[in-house]
PDB file of N, CA and C in Angstrom:
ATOM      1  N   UNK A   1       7.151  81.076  -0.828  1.00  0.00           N
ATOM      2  CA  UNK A   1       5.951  80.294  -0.574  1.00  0.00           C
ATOM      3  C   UNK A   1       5.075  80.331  -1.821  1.00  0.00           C
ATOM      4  N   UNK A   2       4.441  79.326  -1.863  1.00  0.00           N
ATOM      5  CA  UNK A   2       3.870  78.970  -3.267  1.00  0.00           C
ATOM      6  C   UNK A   2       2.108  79.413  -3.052  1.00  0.00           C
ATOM      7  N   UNK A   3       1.303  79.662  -4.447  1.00  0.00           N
ATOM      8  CA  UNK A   3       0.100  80.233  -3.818  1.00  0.00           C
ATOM      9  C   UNK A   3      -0.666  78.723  -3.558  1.00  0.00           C
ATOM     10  N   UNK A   4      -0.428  77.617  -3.873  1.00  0.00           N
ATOM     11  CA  UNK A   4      -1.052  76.673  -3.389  1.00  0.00           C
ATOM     12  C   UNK A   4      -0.948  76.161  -2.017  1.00  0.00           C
ATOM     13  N   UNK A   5       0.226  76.663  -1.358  1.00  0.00           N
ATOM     14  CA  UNK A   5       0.137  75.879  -0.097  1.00  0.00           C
ATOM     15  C   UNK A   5      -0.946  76.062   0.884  1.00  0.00           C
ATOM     16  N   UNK A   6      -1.429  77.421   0.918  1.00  0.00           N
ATOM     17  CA  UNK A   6      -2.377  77.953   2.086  1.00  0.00           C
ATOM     18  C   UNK A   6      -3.378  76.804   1.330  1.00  0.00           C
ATOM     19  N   UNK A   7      -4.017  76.920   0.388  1.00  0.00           N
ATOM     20  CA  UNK A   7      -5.265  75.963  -0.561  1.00  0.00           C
ATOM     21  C   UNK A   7      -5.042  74.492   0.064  1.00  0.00           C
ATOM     22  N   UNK A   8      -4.019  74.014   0.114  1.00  0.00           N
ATOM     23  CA  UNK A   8      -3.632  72.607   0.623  1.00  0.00           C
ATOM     24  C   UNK A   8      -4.053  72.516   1.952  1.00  0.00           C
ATOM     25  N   UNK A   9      -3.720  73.990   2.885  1.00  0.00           N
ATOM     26  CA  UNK A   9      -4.160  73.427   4.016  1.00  0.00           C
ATOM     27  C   UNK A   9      -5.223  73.913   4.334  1.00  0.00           C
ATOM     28  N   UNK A  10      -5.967  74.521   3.480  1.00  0.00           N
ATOM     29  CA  UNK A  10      -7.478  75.099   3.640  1.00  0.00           C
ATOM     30  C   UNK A  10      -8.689  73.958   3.183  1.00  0.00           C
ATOM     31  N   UNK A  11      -7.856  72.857   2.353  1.00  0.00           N
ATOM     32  CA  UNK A  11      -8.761  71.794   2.110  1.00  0.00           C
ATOM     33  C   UNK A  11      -8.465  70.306   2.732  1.00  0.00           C
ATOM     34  N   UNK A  12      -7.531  70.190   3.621  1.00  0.00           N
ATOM     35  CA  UNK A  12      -7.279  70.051   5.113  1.00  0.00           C
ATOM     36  C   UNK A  12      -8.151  70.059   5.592  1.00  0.00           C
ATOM     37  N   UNK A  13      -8.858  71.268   6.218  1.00  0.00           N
ATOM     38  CA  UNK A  13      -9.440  71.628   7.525  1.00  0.00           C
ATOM     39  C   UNK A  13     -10.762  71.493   6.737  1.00  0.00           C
ATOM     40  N   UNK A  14     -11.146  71.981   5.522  1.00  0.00           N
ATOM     41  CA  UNK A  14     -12.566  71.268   4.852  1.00  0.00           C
ATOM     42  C   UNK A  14     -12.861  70.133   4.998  1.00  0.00           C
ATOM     43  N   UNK A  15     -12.189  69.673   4.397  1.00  0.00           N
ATOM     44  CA  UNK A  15     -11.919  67.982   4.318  1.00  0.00           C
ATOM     45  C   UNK A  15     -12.240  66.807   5.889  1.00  0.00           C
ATOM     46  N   UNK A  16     -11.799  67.563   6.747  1.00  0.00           N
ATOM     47  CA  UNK A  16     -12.392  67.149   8.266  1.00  0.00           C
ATOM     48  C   UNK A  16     -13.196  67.098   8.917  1.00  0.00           C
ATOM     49  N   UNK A  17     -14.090  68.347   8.148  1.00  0.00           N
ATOM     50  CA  UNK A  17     -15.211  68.536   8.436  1.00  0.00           C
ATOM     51  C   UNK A  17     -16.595  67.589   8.013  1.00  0.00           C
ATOM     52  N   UNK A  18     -17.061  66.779   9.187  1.00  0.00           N
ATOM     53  CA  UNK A  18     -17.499  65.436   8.410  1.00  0.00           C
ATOM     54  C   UNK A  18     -18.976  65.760   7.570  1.00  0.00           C
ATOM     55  N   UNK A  19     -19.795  65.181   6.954  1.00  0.00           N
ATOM     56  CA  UNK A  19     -20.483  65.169   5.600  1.00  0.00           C
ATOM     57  C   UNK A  19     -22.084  65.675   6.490  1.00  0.00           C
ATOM     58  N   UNK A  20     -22.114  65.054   7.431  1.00  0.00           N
ATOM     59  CA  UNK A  20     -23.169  65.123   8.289  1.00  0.00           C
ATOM     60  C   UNK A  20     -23.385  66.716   9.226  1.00  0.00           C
ATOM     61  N   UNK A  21     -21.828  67.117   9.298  1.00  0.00           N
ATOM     62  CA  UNK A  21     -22.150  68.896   9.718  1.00  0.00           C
ATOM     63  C   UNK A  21     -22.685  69.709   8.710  1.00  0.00           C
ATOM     64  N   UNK A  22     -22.211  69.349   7.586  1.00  0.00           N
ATOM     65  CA  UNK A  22     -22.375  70.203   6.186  1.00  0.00           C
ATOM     66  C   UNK A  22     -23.764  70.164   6.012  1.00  0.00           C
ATOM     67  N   UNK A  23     -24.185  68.649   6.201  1.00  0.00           N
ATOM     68  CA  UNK A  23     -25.717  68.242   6.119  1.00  0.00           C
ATOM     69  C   UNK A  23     -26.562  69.160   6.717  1.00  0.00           C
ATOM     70  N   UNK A  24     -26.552  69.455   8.193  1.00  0.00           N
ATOM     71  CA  UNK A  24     -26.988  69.887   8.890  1.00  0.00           C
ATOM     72  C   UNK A  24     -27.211  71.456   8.735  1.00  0.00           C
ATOM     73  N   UNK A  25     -26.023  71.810   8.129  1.00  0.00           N
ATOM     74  CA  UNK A  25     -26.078  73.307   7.939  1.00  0.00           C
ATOM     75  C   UNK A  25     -26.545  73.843   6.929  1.00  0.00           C
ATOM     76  N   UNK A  26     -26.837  72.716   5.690  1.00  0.00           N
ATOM     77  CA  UNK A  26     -27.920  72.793   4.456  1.00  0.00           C
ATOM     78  C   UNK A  26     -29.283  72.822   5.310  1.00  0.00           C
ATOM     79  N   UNK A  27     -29.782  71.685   5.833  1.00  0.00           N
ATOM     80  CA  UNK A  27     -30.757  71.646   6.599  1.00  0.00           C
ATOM     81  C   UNK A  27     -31.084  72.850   7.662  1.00  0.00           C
ATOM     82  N   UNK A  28     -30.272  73.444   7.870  1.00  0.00           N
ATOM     83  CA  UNK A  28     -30.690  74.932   9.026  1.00  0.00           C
ATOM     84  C   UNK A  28     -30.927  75.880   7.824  1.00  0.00           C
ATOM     85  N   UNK A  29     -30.250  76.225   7.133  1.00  0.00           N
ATOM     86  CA  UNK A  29     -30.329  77.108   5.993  1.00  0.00           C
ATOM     87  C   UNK A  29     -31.551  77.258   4.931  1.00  0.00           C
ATOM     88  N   UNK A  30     -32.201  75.377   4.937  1.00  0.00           N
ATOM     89  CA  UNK A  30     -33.136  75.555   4.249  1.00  0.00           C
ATOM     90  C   UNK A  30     -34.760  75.869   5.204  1.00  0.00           C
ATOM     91  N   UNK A  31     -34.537  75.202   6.126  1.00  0.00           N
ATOM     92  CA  UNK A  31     -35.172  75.488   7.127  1.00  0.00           C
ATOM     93  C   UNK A  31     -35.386  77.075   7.559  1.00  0.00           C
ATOM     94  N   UNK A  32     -34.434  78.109   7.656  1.00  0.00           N
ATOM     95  CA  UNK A  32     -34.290  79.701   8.012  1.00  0.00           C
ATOM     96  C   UNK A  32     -35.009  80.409   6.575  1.00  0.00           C
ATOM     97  N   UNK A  33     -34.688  79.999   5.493  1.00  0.00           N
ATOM     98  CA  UNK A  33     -34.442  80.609   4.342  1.00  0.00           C
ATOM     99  C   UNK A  33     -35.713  80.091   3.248  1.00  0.00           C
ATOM    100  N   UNK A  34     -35.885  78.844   3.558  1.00  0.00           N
ATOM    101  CA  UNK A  34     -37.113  78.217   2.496  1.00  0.00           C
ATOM    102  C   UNK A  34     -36.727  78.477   1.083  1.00  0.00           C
ATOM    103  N   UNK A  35     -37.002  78.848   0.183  1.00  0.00           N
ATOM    104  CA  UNK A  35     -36.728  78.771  -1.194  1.00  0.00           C
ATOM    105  C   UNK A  35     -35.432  79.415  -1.557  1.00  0.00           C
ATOM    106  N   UNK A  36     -35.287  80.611   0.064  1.00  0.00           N
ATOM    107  CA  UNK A  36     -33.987  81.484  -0.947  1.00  0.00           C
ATOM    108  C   UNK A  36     -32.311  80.724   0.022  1.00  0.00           C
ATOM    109  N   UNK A  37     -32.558  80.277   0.371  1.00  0.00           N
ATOM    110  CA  UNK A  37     -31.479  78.778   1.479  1.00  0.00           C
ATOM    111  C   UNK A  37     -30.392  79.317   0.842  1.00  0.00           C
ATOM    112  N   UNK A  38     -30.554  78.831  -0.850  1.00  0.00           N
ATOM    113  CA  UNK A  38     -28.893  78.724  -1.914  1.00  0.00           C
ATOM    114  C   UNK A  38     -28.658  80.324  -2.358  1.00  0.00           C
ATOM    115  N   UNK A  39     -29.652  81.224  -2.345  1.00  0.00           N
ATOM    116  CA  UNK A  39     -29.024  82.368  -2.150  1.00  0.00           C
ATOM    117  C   UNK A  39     -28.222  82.889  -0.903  1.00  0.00           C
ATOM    118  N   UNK A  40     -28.685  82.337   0.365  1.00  0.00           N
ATOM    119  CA  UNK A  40     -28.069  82.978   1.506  1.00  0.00           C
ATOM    120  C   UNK A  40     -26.884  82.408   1.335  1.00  0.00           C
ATOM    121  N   UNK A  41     -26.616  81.037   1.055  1.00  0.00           N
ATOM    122  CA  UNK A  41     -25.491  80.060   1.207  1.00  0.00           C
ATOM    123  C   UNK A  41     -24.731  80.811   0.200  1.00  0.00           C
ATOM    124  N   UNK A  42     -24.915  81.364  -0.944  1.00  0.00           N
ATOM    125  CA  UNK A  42     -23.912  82.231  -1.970  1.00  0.00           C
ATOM    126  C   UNK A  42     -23.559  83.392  -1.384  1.00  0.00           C
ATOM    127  N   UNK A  43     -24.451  83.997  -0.418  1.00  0.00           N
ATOM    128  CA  UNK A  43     -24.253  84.613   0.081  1.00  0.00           C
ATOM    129  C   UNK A  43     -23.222  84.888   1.003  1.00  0.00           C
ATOM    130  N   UNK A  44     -23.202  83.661   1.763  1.00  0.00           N
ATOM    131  CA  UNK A  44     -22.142  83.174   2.810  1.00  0.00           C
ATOM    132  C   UNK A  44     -20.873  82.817   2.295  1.00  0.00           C
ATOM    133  N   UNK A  45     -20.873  82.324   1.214  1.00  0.00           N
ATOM    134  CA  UNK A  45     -19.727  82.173   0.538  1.00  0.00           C
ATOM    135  C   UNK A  45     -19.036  83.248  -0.363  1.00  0.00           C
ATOM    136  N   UNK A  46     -19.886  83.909  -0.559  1.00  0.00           N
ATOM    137  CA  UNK A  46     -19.278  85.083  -1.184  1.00  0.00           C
ATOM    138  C   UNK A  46     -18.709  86.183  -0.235  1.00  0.00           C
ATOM    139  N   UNK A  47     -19.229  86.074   1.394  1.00  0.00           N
ATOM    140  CA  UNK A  47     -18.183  86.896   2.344  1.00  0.00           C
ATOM    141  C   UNK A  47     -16.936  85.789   2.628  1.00  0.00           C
ATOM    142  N   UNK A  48     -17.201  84.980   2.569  1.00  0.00           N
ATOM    143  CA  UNK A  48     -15.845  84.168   2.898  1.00  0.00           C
ATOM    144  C   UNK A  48     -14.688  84.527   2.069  1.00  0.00           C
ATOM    145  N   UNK A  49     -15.127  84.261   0.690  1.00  0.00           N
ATOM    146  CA  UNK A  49     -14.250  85.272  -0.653  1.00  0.00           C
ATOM    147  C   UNK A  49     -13.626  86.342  -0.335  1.00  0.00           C
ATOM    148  N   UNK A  50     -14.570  87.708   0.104  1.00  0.00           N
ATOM    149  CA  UNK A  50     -14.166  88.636   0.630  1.00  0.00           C
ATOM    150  C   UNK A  50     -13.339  88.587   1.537  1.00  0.00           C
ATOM    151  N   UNK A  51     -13.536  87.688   2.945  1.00  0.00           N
ATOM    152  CA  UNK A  51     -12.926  88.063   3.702  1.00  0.00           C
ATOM    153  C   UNK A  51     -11.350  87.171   3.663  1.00  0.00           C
ATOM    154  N   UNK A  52     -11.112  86.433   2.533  1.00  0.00           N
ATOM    155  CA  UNK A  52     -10.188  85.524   2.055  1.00  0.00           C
ATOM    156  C   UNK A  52     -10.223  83.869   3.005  1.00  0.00           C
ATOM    157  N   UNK A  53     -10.837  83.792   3.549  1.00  0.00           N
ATOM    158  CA  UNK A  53     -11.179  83.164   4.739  1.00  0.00           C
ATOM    159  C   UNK A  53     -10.797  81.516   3.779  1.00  0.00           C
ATOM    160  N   UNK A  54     -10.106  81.034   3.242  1.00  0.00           N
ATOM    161  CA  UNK A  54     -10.244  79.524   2.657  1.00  0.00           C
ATOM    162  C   UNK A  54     -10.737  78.609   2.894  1.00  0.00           C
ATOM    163  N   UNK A  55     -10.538  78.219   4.026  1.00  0.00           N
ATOM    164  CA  UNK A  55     -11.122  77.006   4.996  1.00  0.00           C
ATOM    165  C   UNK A  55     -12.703  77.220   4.835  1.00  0.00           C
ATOM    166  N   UNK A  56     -13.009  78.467   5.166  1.00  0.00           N
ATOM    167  CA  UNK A  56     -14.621  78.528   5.038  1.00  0.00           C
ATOM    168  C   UNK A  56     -14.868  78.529   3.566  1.00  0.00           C
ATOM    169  N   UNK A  57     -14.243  79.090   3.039  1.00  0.00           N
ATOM    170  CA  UNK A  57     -14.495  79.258   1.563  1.00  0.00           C
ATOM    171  C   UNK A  57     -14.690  77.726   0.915  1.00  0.00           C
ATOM    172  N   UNK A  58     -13.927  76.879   1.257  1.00  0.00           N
ATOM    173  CA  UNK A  58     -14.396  75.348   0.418  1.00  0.00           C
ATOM    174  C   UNK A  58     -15.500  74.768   1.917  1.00  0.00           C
ATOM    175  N   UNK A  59     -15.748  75.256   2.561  1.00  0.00           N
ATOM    176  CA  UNK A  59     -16.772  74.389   3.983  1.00  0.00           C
ATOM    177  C   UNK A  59     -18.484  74.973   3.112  1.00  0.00           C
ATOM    178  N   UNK A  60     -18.077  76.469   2.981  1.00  0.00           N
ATOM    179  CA  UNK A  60     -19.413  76.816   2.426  1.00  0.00           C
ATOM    180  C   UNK A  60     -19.685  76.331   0.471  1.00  0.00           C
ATOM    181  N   UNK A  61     -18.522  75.852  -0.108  1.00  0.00           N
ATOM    182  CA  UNK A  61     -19.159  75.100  -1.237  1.00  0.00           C
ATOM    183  C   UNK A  61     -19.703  73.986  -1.148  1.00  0.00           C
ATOM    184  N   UNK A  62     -18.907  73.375  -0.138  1.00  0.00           N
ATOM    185  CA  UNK A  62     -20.070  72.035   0.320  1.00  0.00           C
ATOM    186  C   UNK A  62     -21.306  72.290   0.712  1.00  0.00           C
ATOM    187  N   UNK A  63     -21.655  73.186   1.442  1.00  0.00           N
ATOM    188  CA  UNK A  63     -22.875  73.486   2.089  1.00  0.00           C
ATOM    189  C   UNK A  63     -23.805  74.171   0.988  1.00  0.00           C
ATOM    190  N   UNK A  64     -23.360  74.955  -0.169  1.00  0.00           N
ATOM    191  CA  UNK A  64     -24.206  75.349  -0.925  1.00  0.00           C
ATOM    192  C   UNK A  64     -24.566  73.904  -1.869  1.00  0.00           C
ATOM    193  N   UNK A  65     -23.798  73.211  -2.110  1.00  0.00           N
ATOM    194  CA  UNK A  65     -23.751  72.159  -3.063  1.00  0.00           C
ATOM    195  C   UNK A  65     -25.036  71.023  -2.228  1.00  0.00           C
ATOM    196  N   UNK A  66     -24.627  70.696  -0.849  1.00  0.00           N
ATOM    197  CA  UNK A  66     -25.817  70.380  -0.394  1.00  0.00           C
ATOM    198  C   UNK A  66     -27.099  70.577  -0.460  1.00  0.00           C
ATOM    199  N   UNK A  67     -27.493  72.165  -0.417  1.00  0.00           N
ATOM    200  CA  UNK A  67     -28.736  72.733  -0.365  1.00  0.00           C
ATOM    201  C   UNK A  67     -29.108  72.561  -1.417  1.00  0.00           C
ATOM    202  N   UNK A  68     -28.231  72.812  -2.801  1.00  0.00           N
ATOM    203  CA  UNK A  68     -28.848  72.401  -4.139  1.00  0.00           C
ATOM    204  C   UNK A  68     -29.085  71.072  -4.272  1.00  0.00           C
ATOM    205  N   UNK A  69     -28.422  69.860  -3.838  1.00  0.00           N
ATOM    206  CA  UNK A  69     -28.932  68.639  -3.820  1.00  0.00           C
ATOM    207  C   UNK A  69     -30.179  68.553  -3.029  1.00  0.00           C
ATOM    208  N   UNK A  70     -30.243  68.559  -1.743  1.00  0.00           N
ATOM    209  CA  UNK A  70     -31.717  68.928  -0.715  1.00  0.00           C
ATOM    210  C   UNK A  70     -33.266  69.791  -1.656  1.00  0.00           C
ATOM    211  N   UNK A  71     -32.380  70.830  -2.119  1.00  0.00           N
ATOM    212  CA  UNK A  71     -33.443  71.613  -2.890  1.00  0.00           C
ATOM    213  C   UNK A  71     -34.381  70.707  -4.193  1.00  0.00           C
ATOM    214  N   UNK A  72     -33.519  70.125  -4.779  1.00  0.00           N
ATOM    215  CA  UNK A  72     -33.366  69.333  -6.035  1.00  0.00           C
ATOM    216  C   UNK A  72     -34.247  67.967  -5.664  1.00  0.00           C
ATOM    217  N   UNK A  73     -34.012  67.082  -4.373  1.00  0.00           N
ATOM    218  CA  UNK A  73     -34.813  66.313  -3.876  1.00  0.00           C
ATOM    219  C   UNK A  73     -36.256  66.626  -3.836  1.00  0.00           C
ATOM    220  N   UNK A  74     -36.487  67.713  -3.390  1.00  0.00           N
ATOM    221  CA  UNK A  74     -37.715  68.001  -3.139  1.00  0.00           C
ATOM    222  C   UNK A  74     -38.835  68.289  -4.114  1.00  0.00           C
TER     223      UNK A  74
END
């Protein structure tokens, strides 16, 4: 087994996840967190790392990438 296959289907199950959940979960994050939102969200993504978790691991780059766009709006 190749190390890309799990990645293929970990950006699969990202990939499904539609633009408007991600939205939402920037929006709760900035909402909980106020200025420090993209730290928690690195935060969150950096246990996903840990816990090898893939699927979450590319769900929470969208969601940090959001908050920095959201953040950036403002």
């Amino acid at each position: 087994m190749s190390n890309i296959s799990p990645i293929g289907g970990a950006l699969h199950v990202a990939s499904v996840v539609p633009d408007a959940w991600v939205h939402k979960a920037a929006d709760k994050l900035i909402e909980k967190y106020g200025a420090d939102a993209m730290t928690e969200a690195g935060r969150l993504l950096s246990l996903a790392v840990t816990r090898r978790e893939q699927d979450r691991i590319l769900i929470m780059l969208r969601v940090q990438f959001a908050v920095a766009l959201q953040a950036s709006a403002d």
